[in-house]
C-alpha atoms as a PDB file:
ATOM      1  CA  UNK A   1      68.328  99.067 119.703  1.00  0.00           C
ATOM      2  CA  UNK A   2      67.540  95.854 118.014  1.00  0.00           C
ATOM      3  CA  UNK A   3      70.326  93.303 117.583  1.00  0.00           C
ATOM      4  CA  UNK A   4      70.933  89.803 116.028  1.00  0.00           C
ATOM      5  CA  UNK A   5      71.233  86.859 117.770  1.00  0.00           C
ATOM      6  CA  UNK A   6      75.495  87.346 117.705  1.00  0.00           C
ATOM      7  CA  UNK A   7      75.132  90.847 119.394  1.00  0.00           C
ATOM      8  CA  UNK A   8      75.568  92.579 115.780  1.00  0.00           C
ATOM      9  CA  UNK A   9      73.086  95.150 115.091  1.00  0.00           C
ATOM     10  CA  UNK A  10      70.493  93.858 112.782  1.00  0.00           C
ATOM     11  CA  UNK A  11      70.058  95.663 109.405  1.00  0.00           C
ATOM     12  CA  UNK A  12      68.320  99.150 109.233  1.00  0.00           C
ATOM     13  CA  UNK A  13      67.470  99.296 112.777  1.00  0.00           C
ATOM     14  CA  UNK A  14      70.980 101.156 113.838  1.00  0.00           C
ATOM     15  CA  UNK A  15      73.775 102.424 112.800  1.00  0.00           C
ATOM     16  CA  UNK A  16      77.323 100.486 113.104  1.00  0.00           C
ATOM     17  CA  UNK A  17      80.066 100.643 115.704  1.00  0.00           C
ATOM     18  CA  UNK A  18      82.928 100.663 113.384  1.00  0.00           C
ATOM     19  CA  UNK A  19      86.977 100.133 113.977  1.00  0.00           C
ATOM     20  CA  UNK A  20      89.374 100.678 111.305  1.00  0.00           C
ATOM     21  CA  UNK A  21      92.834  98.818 110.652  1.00  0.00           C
ATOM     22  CA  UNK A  22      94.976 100.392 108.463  1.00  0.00           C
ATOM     23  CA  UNK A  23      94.400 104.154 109.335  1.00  0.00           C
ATOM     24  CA  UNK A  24      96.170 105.383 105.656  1.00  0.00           C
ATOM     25  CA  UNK A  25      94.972 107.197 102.679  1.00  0.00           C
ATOM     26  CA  UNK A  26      91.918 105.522 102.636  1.00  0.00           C
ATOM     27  CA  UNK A  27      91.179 104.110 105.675  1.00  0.00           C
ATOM     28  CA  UNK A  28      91.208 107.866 107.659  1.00  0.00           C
ATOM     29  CA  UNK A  29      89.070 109.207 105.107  1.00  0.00           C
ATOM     30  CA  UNK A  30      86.484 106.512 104.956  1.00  0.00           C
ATOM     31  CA  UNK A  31      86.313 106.291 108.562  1.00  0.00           C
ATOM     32  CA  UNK A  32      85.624 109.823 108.526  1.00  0.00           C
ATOM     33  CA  UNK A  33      82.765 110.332 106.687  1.00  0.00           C
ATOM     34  CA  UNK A  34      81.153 106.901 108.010  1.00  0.00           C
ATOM     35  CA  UNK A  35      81.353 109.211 111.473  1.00  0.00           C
ATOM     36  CA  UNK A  36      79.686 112.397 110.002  1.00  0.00           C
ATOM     37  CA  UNK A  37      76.442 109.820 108.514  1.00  0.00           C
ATOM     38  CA  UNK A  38      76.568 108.720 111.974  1.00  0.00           C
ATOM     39  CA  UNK A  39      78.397 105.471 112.229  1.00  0.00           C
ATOM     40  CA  UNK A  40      80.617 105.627 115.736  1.00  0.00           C
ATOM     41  CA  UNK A  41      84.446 105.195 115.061  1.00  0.00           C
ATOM     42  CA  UNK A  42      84.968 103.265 117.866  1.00  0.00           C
ATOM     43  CA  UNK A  43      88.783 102.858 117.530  1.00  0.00           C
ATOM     44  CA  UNK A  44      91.644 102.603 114.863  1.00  0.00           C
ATOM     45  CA  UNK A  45      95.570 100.963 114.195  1.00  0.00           C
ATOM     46  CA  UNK A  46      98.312 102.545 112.439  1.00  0.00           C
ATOM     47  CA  UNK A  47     101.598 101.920 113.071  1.00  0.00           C
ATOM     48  CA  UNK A  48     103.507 105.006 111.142  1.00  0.00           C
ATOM     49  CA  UNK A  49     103.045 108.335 111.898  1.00  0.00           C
ATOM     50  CA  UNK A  50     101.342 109.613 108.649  1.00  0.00           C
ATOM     51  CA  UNK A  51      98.846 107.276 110.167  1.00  0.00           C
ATOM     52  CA  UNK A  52      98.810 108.328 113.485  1.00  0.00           C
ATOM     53  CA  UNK A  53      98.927 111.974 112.007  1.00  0.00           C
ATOM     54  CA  UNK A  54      95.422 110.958 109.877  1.00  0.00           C
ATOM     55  CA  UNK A  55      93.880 109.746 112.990  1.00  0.00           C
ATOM     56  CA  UNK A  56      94.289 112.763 115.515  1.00  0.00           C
ATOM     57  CA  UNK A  57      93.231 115.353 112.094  1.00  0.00           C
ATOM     58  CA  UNK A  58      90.012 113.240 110.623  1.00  0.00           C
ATOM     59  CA  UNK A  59      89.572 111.118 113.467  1.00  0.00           C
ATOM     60  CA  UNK A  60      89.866 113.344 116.312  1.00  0.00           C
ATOM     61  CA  UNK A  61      88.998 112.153 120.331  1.00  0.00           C
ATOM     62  CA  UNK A  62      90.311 108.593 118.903  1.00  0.00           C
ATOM     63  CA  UNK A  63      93.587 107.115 120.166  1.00  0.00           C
ATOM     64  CA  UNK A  64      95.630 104.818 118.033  1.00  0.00           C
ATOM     65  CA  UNK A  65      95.294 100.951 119.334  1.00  0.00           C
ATOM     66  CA  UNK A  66      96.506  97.404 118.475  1.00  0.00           C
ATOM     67  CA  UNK A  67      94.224  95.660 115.506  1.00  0.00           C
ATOM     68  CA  UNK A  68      93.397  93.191 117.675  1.00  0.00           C
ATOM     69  CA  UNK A  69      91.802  95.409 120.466  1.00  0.00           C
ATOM     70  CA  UNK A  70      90.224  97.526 117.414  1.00  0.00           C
ATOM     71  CA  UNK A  71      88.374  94.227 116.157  1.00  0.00           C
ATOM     72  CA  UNK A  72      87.237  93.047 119.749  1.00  0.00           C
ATOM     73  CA  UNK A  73      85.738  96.524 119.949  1.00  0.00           C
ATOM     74  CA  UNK A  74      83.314  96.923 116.888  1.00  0.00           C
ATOM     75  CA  UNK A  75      80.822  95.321 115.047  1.00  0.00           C
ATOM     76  CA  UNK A  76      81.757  96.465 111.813  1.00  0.00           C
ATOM     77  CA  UNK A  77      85.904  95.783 110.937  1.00  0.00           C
ATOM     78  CA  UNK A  78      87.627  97.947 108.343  1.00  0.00           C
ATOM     79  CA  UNK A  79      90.009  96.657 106.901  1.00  0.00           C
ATOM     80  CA  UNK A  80      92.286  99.516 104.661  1.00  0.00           C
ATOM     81  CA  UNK A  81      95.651  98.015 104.634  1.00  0.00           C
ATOM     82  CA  UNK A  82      98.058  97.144 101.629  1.00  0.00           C
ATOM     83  CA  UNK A  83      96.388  93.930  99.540  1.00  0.00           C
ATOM     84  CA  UNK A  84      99.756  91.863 100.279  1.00  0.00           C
ATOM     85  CA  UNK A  85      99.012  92.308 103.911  1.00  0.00           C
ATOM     86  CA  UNK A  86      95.056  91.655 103.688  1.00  0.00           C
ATOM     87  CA  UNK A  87      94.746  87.996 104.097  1.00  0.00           C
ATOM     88  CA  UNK A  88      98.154  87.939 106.987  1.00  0.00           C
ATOM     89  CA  UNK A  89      96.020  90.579 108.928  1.00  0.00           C
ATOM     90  CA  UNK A  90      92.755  88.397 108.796  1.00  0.00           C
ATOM     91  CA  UNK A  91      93.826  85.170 109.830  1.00  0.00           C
ATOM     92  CA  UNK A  92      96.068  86.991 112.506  1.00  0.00           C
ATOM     93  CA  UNK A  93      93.056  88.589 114.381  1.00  0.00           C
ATOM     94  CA  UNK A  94      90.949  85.385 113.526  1.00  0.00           C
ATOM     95  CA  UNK A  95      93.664  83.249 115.105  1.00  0.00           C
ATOM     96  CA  UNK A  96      93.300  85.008 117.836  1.00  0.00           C
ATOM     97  CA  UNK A  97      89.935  85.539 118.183  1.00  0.00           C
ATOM     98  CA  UNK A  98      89.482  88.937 117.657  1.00  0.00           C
ATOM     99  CA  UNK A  99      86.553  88.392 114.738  1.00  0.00           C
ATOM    100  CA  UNK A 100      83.838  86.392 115.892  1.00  0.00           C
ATOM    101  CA  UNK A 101      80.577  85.265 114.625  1.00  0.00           C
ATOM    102  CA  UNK A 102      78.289  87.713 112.955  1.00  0.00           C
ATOM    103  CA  UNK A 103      80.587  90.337 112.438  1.00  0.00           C
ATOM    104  CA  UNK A 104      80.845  92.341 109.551  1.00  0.00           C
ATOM    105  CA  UNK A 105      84.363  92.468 107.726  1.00  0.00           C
ATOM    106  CA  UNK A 106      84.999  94.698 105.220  1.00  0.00           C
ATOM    107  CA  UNK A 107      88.122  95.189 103.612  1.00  0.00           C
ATOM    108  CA  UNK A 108      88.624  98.098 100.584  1.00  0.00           C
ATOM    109  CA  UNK A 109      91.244  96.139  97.981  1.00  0.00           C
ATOM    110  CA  UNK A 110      90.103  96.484  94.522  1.00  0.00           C
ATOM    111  CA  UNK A 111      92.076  93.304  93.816  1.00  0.00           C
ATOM    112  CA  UNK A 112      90.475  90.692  96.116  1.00  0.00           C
ATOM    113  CA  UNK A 113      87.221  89.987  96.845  1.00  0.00           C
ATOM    114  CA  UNK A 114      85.979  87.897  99.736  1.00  0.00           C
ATOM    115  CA  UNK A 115      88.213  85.114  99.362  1.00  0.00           C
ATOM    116  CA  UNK A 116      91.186  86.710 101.040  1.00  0.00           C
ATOM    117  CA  UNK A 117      88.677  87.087 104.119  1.00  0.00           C
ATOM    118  CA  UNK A 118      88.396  83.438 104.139  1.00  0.00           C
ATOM    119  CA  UNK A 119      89.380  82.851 107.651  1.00  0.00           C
ATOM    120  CA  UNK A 120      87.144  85.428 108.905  1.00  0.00           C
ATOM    121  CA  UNK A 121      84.231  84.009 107.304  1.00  0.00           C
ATOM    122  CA  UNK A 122      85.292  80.512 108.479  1.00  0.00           C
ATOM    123  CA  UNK A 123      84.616  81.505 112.139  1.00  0.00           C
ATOM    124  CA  UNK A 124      80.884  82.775 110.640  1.00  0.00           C
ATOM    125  CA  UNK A 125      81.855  86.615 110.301  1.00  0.00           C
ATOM    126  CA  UNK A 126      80.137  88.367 107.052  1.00  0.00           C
ATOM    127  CA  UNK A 127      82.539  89.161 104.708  1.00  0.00           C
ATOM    128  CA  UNK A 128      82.184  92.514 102.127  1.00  0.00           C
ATOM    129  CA  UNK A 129      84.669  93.611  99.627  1.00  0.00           C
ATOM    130  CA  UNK A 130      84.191  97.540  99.080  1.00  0.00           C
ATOM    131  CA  UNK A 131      87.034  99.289  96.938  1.00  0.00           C
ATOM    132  CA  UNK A 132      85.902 102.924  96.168  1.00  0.00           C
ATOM    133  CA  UNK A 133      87.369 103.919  92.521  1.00  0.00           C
ATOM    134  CA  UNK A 134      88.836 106.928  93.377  1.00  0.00           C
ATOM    135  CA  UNK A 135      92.675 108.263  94.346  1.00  0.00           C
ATOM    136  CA  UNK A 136      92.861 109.293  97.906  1.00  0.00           C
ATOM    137  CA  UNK A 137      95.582 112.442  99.627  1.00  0.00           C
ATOM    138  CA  UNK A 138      94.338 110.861 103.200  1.00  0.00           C
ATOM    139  CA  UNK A 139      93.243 115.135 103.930  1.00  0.00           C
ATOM    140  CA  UNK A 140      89.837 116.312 104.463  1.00  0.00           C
ATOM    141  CA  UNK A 141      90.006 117.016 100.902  1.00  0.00           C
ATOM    142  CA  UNK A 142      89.339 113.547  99.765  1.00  0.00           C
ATOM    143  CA  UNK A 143      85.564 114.157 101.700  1.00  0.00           C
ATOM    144  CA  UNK A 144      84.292 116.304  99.167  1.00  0.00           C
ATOM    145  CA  UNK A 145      85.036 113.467  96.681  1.00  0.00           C
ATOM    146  CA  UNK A 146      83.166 110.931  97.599  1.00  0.00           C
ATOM    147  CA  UNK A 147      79.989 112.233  96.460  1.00  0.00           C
ATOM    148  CA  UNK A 148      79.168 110.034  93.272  1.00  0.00           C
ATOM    149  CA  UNK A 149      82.198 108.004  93.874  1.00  0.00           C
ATOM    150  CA  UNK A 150      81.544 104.263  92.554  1.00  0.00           C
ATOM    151  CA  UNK A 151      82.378 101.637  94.739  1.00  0.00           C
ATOM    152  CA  UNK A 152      83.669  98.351  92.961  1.00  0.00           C
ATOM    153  CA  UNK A 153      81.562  95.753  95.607  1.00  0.00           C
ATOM    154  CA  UNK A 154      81.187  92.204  96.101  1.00  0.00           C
ATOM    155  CA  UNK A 155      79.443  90.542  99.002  1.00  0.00           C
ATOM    156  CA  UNK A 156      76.980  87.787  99.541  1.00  0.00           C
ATOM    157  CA  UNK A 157      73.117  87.648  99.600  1.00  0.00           C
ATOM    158  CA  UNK A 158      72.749  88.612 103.397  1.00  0.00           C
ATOM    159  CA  UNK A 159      75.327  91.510 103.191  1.00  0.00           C
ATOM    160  CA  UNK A 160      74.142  92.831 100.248  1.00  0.00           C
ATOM    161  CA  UNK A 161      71.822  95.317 101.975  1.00  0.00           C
ATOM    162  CA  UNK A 162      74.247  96.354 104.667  1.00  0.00           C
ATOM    163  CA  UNK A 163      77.042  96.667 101.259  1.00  0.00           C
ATOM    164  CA  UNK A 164      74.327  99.395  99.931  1.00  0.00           C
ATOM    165  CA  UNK A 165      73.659 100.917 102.874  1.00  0.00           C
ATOM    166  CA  UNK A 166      77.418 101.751 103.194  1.00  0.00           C
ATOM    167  CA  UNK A 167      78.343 102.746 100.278  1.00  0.00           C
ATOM    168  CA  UNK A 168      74.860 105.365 100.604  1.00  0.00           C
ATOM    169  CA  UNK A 169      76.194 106.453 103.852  1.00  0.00           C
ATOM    170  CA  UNK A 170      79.705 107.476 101.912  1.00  0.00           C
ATOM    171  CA  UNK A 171      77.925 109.603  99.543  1.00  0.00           C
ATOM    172  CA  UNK A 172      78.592 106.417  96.611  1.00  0.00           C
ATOM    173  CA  UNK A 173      77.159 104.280  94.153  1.00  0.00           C
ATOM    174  CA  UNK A 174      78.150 100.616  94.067  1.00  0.00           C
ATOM    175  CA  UNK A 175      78.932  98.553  91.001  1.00  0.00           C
ATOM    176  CA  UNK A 176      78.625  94.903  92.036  1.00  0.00           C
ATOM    177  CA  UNK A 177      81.677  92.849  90.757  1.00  0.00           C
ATOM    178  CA  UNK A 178      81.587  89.289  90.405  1.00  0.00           C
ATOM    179  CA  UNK A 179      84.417  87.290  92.826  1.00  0.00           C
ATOM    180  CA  UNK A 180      85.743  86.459  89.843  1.00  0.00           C
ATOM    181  CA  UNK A 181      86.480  89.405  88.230  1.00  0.00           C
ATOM    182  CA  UNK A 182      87.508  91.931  90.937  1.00  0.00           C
ATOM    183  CA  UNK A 183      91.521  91.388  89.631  1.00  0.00           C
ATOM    184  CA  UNK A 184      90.309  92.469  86.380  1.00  0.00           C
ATOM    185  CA  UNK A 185      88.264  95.311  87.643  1.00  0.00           C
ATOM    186  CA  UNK A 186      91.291  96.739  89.834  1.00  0.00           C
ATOM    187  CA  UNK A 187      93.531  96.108  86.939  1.00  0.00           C
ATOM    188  CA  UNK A 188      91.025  98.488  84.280  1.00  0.00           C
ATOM    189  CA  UNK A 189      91.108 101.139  87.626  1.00  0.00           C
ATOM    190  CA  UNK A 190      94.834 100.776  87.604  1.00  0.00           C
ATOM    191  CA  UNK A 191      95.568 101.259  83.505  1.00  0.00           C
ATOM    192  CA  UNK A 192      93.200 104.202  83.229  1.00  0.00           C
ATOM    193  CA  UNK A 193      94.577 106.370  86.355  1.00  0.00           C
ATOM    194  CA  UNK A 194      98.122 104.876  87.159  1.00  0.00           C
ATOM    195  CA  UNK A 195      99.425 104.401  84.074  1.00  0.00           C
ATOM    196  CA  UNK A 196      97.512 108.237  83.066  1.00  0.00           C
ATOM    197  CA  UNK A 197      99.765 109.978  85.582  1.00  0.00           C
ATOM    198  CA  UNK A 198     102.773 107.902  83.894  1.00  0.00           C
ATOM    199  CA  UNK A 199     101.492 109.046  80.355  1.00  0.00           C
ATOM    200  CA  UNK A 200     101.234 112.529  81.315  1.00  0.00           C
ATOM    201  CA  UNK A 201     104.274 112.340  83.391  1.00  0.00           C
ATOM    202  CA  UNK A 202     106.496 111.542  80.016  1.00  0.00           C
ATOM    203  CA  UNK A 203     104.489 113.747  77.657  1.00  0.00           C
ATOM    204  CA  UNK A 204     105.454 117.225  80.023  1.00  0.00           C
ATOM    205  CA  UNK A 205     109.086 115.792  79.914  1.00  0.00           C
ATOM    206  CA  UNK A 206     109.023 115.911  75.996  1.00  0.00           C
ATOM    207  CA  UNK A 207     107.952 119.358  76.507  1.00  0.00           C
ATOM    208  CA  UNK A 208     110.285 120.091  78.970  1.00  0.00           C
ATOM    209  CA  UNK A 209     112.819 119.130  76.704  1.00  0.00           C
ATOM    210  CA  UNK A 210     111.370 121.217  73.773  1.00  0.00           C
ATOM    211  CA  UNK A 211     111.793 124.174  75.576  1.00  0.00           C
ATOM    212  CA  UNK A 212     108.363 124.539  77.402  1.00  0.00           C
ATOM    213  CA  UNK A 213     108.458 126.619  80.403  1.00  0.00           C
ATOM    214  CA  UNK A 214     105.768 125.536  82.459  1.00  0.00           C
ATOM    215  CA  UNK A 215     104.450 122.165  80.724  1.00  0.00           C
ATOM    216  CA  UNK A 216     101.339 121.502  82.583  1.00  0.00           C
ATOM    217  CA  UNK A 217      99.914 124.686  81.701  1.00  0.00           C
ATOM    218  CA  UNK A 218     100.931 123.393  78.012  1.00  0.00           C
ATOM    219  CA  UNK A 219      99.105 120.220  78.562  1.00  0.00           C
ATOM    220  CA  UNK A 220      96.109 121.134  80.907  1.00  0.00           C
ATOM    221  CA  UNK A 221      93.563 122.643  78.248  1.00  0.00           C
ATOM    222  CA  UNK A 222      94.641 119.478  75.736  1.00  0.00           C
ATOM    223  CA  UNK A 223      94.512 116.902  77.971  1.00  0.00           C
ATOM    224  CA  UNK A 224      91.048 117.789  79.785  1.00  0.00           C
ATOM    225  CA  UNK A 225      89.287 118.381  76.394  1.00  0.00           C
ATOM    226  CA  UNK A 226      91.055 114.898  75.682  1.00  0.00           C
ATOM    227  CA  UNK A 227      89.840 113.341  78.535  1.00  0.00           C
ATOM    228  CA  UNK A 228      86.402 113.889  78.406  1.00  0.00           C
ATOM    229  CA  UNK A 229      86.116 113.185  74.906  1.00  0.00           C
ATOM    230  CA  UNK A 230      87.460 109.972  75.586  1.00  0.00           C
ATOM    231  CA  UNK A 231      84.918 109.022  78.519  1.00  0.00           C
ATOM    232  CA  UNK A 232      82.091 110.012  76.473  1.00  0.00           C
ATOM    233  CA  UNK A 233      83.150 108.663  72.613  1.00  0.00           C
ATOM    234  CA  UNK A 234      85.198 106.255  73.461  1.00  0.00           C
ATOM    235  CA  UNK A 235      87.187 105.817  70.437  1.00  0.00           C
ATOM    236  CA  UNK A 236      85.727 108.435  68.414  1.00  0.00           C
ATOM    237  CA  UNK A 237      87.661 110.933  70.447  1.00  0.00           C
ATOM    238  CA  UNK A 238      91.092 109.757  68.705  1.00  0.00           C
ATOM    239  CA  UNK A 239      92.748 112.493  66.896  1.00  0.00           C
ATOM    240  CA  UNK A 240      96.080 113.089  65.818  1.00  0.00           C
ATOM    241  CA  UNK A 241      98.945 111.456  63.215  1.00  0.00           C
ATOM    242  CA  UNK A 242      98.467 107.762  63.551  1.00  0.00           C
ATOM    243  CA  UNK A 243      94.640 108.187  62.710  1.00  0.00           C
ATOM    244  CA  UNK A 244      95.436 110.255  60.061  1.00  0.00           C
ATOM    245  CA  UNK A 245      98.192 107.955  58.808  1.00  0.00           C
ATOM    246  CA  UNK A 246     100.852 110.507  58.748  1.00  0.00           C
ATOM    247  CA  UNK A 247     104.004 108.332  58.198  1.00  0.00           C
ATOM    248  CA  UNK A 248     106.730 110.809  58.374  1.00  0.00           C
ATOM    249  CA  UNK A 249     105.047 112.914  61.825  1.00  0.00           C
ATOM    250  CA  UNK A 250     105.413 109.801  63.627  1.00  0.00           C
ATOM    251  CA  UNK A 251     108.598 108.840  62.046  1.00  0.00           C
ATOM    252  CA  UNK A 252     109.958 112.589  63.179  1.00  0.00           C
ATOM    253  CA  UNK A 253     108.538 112.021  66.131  1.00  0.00           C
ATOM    254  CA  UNK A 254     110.311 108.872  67.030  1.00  0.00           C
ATOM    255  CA  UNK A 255     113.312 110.460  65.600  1.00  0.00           C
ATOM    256  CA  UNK A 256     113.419 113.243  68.409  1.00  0.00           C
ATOM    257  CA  UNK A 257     112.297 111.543  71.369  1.00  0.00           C
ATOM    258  CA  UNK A 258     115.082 108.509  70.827  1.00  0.00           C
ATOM    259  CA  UNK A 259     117.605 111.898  70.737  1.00  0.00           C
ATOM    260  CA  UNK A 260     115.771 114.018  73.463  1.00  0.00           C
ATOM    261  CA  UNK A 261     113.667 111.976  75.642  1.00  0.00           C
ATOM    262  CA  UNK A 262     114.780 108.362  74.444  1.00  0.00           C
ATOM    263  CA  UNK A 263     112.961 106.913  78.265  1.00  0.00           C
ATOM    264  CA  UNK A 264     109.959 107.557  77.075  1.00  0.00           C
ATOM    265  CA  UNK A 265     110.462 105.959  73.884  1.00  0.00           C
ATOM    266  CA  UNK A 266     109.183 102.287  74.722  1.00  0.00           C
ATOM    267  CA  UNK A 267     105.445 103.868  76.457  1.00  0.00           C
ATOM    268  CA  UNK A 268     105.113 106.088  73.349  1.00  0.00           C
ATOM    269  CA  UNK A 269     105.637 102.928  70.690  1.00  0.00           C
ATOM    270  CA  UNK A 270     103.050 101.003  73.039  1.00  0.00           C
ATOM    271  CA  UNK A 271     100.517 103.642  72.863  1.00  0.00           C
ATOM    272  CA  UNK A 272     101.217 104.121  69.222  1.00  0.00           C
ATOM    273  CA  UNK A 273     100.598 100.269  68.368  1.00  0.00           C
ATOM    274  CA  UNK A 274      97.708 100.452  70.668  1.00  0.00           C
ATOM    275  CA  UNK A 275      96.068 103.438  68.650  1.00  0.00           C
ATOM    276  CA  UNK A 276      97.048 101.907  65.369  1.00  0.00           C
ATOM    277  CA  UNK A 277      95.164  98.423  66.147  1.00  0.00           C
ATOM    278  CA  UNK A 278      92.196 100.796  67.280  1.00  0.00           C
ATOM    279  CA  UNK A 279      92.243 103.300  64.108  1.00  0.00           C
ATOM    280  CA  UNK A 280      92.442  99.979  62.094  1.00  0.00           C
ATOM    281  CA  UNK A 281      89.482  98.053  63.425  1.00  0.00           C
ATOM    282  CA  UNK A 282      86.894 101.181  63.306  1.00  0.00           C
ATOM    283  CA  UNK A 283      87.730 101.395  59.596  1.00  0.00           C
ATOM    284  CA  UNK A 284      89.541 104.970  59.932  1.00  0.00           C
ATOM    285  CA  UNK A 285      93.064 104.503  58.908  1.00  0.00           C
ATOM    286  CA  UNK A 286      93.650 102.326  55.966  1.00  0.00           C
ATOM    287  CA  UNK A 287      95.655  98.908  56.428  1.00  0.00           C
ATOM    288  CA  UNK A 288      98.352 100.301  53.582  1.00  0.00           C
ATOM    289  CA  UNK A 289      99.581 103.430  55.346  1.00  0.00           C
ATOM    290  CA  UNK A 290      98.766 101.790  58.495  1.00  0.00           C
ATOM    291  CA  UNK A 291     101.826  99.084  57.894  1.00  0.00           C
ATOM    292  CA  UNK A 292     103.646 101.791  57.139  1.00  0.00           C
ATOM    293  CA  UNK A 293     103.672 103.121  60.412  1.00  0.00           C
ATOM    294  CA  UNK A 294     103.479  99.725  62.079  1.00  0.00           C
ATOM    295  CA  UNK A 295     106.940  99.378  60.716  1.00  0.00           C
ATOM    296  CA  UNK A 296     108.422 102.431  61.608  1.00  0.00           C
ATOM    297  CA  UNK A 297     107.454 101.233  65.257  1.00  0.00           C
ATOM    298  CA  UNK A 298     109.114  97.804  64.839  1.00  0.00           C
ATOM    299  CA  UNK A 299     112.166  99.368  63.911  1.00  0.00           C
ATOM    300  CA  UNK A 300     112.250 102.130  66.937  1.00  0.00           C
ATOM    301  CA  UNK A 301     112.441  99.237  69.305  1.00  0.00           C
ATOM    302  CA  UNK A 302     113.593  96.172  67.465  1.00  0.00           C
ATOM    303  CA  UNK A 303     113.964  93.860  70.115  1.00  0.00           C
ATOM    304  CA  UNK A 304     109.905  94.258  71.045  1.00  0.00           C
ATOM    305  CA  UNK A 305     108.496  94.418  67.330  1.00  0.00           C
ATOM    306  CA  UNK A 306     108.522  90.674  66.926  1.00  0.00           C
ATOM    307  CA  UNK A 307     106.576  90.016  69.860  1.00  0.00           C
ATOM    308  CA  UNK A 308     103.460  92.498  68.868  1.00  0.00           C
ATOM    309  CA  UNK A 309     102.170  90.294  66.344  1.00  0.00           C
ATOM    310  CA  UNK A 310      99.917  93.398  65.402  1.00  0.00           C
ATOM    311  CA  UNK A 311      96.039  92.753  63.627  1.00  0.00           C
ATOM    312  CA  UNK A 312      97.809  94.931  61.272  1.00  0.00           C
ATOM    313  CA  UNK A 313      99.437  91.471  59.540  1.00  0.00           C
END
């Protein structure tokens, strides 16, 4: 086996011995299928025991250790734990000399790129940001997923390879984000799929509340066809009473759910003034009945109307 002058092995000549800190959600899984394309899990911290749990089911023959004795023992450091604990952890095991020289850190935030590894690349270790877009359950299930998964990365010119050679090994395709933008990039991830499971959260509620027995079964058919309309039209997909300018639906509407449902009152106005902008600017709804509505949603929550300032005006 051919290795660099720090004792790393050099690019495309082996595969990596890799430790993982953080053994959650994401961390497990990763680590799991870098083992079955042949990367050696050569030891892994967690502290709870969900973690310790993940380790002995994906991770099996590996016993739990302290981060510090999992950095001193790889070449490759995974880091998978909580972004407000990312750049603590690194200049922890870098203070202590743990990462050395020629060592590849990785860390999987969406948020941060490598400037939170700072320390770590301070002492000369190669630092790679690699934040797969996906939601994890930290089972075996998650393995299946990863095929086609896109991996938001960012890493210098002499990681780059090793970056693509990862996210290949995890079954991936990478979408190089500039330093620069990776908060933005998290924060698109985050409003799509966080703030979905909110949305749809609410909307089985208002069924529940209209009677519905089983609301997700409601919702399912309605929501998928939405879904992938809306990933391949974009706006085009948009159906329903704002974009047809029906003034008294969506006045009814905010009549019942202020009586029935009034929590999710402020995330439906939002969504409504969101839409309304939207069926505006692509020349759909007509700026006349589209005031109309824009004032109905003023007056549902008066204390955020002012604040809007709406394209509508």
């Amino acid at each position: 086996m051919t290795q660099s002058p720090s004792g790393v092995p050099a690019h495309g000549t082996a595969k990596h011995r890799i430790g993982v800190v953080g053994a959650g959600r994401v961390g497990a899984v990763l680590a799991a299928a870098l083992r079955a394309a042949g990367h050696e899990i050569v030891a892994a911290a967690g502290e709870s025991g969900a973690s310790r749990t993940r380790i002995a089911t994906l991770l099996p023959g590996i016993t739990p250790a302290k981060p510090s004795a999992v950095a001193r023992a790889c070449d490759l450091l995974l880091l998978t734990v909580p972004d407000d604990m990312l750049r603590n952890v690194v200049e922890m095991l870098t203070a202590s000399g743990a990462i050395r020289p020629g060592q590849y850190v990785v860390h999987t935030s969406g948020r941060h790129g490598l400037g939170v590894l700072e320390a770590a690349t301070a002492v000369g270790a190669r630092p790679v940001a690699l934040h797969p877009a996906m939601t994890f359950t930290g089972t075996d299930l998650d393995l299946d997923r990863l095929p086609g998964c896109v991996f938001g990365v960012t890493a210098g010119g002499a990681e780059r390879a090793v970056t693509e050679d990862l996210v290949a090994d995890l079954g991936g395709r990478p979408m190089w984000v500039p330093e620069d933008r990776r908060t933005l990039y998290h924060a698109g991830l985050a409003h799509g799929a966080n703030h979905l499971v909110t949305l749809v959260t609410e909307a089985m509620e208002m069924l529940a509340a209209a009677g519905a027995e089983h609301p997700a079964d409601t919702l399912r058919p309605l929501l998928e066809a939405a879904l992938g309309n809306a990933l391949a039209y974009g706006d085009a997909a948009l159906t329903g009473p704002i974009v047809r300018g029906d003034v008294n639906t969506v006045r009814a509407h905010l009549a019942d759910i202020a009586a029935s449902a009034p929590h999710t009152l402020p995330s439906y106005v939002a969504m409504a003034r969101a839409t309304l902008d939207r069926a505006v600017a692509d020349g759909r709804l007509l700026p006349i009945r589209a005031a109309k509505i824009s004032g109905l949603l003023d007056a549902a929550l008066p204390t955020s109307g002012p604040a809007h300032r709406s394209t509508l005006r």
